[in-house]
N, C-alpha and C. Protein backbone atom coordinates (compact mmCIF):
# COMPACT_ATOMS: atom_id res chain seq x y z
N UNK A 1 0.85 -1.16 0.00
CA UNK A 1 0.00 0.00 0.00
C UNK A 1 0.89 1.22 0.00
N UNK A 2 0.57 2.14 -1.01
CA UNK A 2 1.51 3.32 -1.00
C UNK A 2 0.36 4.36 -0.37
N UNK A 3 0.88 5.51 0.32
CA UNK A 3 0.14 6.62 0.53
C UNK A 3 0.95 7.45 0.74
N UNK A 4 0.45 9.02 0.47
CA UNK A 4 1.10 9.85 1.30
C UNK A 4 1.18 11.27 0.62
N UNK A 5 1.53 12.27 1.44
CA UNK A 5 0.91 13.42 1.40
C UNK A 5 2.18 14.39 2.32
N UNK A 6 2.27 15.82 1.59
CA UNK A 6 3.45 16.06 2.65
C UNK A 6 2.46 17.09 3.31
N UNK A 7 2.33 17.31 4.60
CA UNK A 7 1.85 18.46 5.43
C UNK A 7 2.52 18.80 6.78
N UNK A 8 3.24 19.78 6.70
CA UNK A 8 4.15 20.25 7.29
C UNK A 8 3.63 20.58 9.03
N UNK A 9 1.83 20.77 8.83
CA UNK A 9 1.37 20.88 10.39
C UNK A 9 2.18 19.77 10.75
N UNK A 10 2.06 18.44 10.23
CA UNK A 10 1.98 17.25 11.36
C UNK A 10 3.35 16.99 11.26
N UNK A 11 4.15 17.47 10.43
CA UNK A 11 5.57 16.81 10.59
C UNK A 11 6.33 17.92 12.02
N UNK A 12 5.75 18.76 12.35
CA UNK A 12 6.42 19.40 13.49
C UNK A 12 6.31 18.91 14.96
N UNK A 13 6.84 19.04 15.38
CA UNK A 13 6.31 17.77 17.12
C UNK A 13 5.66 18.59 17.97
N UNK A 14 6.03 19.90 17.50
CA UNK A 14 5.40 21.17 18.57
C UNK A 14 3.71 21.16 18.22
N UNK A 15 3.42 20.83 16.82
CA UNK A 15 1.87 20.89 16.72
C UNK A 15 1.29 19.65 17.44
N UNK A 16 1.84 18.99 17.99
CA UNK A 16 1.68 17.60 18.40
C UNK A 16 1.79 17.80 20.47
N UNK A 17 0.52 17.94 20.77
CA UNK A 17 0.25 17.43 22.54
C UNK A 17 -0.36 16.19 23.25
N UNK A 18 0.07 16.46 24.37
CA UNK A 18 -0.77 15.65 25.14
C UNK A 18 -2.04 14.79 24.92
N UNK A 19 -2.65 16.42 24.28
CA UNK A 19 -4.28 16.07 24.43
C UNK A 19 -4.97 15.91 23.19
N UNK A 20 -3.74 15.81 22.23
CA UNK A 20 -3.87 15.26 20.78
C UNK A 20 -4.21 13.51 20.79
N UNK A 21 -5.52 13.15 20.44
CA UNK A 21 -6.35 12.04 19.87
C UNK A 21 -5.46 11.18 19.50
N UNK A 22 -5.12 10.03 19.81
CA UNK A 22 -4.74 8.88 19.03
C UNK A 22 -4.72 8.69 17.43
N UNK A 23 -6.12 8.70 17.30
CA UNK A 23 -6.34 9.04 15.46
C UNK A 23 -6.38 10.19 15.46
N UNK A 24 -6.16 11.30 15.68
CA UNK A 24 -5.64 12.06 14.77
C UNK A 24 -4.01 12.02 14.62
N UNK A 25 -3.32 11.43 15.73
CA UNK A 25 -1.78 10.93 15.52
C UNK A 25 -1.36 10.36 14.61
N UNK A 26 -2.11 8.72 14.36
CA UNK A 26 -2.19 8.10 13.31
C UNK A 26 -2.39 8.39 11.66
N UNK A 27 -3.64 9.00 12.07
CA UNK A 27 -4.28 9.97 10.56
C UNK A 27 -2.71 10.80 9.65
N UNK A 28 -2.15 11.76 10.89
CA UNK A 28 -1.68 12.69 10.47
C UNK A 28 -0.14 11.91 9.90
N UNK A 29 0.42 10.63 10.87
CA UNK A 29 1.34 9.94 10.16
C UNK A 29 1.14 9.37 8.98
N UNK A 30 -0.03 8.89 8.92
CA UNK A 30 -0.03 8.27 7.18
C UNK A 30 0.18 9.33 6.21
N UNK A 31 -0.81 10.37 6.55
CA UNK A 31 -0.80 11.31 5.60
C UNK A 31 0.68 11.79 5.37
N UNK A 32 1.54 11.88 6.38
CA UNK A 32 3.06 13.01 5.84
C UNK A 32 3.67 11.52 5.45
N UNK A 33 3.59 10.61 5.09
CA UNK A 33 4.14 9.45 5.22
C UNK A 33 4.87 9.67 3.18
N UNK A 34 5.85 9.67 2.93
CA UNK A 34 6.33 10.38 1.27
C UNK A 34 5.99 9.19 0.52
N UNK A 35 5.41 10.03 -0.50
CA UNK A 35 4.86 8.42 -2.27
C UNK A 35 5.99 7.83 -2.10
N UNK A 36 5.61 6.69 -2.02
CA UNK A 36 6.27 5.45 -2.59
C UNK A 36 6.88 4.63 -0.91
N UNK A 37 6.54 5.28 -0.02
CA UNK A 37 6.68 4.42 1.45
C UNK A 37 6.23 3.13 1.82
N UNK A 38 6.83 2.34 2.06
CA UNK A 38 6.35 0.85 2.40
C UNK A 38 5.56 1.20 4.05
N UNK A 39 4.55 1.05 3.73
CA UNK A 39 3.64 1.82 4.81
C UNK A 39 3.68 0.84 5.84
N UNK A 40 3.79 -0.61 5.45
CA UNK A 40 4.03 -1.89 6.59
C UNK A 40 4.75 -1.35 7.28
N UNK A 41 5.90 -1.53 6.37
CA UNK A 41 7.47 -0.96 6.74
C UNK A 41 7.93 -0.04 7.80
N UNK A 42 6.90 0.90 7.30
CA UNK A 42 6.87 2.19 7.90
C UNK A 42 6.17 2.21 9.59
N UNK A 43 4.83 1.18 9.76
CA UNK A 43 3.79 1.11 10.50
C UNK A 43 4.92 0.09 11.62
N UNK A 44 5.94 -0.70 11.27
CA UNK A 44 6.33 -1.70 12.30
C UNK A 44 7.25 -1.44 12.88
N UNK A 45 8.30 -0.07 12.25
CA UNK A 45 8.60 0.86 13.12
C UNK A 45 8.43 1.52 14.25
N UNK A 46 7.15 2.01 13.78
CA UNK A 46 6.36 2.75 14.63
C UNK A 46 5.97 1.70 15.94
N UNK A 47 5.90 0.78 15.84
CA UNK A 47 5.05 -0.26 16.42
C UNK A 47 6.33 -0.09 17.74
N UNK A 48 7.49 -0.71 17.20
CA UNK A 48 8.69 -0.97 18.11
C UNK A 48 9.24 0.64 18.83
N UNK A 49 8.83 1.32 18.45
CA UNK A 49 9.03 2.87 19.43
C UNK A 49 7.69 2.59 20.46
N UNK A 50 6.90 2.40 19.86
CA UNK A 50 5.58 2.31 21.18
C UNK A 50 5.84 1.51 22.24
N UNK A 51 6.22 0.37 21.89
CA UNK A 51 6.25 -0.94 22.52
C UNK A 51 6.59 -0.64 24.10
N UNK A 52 7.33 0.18 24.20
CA UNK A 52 8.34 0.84 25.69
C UNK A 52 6.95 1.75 26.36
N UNK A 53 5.75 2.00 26.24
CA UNK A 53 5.03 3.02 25.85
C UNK A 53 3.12 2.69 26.18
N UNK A 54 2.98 1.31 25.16
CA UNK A 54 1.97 0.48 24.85
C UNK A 54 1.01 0.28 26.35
N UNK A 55 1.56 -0.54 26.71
CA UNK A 55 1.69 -0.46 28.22
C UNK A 55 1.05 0.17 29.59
N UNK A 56 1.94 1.47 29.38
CA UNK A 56 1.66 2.69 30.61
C UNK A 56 0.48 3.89 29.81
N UNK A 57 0.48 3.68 28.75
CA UNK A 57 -0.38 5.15 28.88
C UNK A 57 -1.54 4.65 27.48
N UNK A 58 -2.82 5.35 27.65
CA UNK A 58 -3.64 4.32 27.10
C UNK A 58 -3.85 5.02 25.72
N UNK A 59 -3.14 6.11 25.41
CA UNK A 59 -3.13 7.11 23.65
C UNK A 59 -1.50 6.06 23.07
N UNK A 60 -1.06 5.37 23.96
CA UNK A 60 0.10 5.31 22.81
C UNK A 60 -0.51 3.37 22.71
N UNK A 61 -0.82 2.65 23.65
CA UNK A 61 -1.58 1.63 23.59
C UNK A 61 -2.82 1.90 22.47
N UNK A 62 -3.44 2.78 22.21
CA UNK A 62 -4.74 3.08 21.03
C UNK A 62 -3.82 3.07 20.04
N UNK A 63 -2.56 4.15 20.20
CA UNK A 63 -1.91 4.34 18.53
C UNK A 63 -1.53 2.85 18.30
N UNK A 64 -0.89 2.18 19.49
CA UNK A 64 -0.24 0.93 18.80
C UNK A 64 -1.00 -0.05 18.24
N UNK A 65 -2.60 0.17 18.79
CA UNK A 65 -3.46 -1.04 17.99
C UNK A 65 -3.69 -0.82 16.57
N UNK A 66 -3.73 0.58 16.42
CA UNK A 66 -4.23 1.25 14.94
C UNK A 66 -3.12 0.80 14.08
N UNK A 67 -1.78 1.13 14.84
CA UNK A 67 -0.58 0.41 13.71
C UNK A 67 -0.38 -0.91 13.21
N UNK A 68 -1.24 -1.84 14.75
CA UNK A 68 -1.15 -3.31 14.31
C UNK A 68 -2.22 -3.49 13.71
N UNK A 69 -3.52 -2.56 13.40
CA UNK A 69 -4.71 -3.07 12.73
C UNK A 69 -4.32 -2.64 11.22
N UNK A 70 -3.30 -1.76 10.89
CA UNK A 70 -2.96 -1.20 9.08
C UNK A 70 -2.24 -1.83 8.82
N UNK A 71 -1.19 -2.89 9.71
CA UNK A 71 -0.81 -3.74 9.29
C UNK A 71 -1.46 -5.03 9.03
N UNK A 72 -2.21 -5.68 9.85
CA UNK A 72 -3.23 -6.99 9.68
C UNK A 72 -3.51 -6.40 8.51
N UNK A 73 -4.66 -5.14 8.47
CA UNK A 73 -5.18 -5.06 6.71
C UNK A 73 -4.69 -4.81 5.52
N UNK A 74 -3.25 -4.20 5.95
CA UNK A 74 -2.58 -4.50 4.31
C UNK A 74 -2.22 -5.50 3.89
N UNK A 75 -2.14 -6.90 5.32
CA UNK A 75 -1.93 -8.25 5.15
C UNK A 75 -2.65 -8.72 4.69
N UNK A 76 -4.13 -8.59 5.02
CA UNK A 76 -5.05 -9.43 3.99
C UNK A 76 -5.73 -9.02 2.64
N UNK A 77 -5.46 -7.31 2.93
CA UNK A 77 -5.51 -6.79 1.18
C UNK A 77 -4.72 -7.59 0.57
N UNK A 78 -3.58 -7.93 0.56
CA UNK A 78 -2.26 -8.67 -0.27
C UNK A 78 -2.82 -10.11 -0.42
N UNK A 79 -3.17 -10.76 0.67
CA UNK A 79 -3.53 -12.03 0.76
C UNK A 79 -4.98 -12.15 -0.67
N UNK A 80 -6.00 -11.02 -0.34
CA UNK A 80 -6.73 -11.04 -1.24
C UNK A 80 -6.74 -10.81 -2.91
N UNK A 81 -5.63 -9.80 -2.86
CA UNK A 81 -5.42 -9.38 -4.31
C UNK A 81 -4.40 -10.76 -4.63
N UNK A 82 -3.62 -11.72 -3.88
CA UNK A 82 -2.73 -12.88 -4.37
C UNK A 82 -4.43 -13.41 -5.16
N UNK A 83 -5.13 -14.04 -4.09
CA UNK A 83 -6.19 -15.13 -4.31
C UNK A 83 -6.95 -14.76 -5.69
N UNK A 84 -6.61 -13.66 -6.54
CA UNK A 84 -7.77 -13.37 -7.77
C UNK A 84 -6.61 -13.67 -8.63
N UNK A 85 -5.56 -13.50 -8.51
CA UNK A 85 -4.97 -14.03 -9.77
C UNK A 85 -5.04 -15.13 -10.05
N UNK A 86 -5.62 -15.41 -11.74
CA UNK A 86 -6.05 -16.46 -12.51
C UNK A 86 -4.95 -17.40 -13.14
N UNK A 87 -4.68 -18.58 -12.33
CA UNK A 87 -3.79 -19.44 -12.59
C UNK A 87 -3.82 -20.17 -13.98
């Protein structure tokens, strides 16, 4: 899955608080995430910075499910788009 979008709000850490939403954390990483990013790639990264994180506080435990749920679904998008090709 490719995505991505450059927006300079979300790439700054200062626009980024406390009391900033889980999804909108998430949201705003896919979006600055540059064309042509292996977004798995990108998402299991993310996963292993949380991990220390997941745990103790319940916005970085939400972000980490959202990262393991875009990963499960780009897994079975792939799994699905394998199963239509006509042998």
């Amino acid at each position: 899955m490719i995505l991505g979008a450059n927006t300079n709000q979300y790439n700054n850490p200062q626009s980024v608080n406390a009391a900033t939403v889980p999804e909108d954390v998430f949201f705003a990483w896919l979006l600055s995430r540059p064309r042509g990013t292996n977004i798995v790639a990108a998402a299991s990264q993310e996963i292993i910075k949380l991990e220390a994180y997941a745990g103790k506080h319940a916005g970085a435990k939400r972000l980490h499910e959202l990262f393991c749920a875009l990963i499960e679904g780009s897994q079975r998008l792939e799994l699905s788009s394998a199963s239509r090709v006509p042998q």
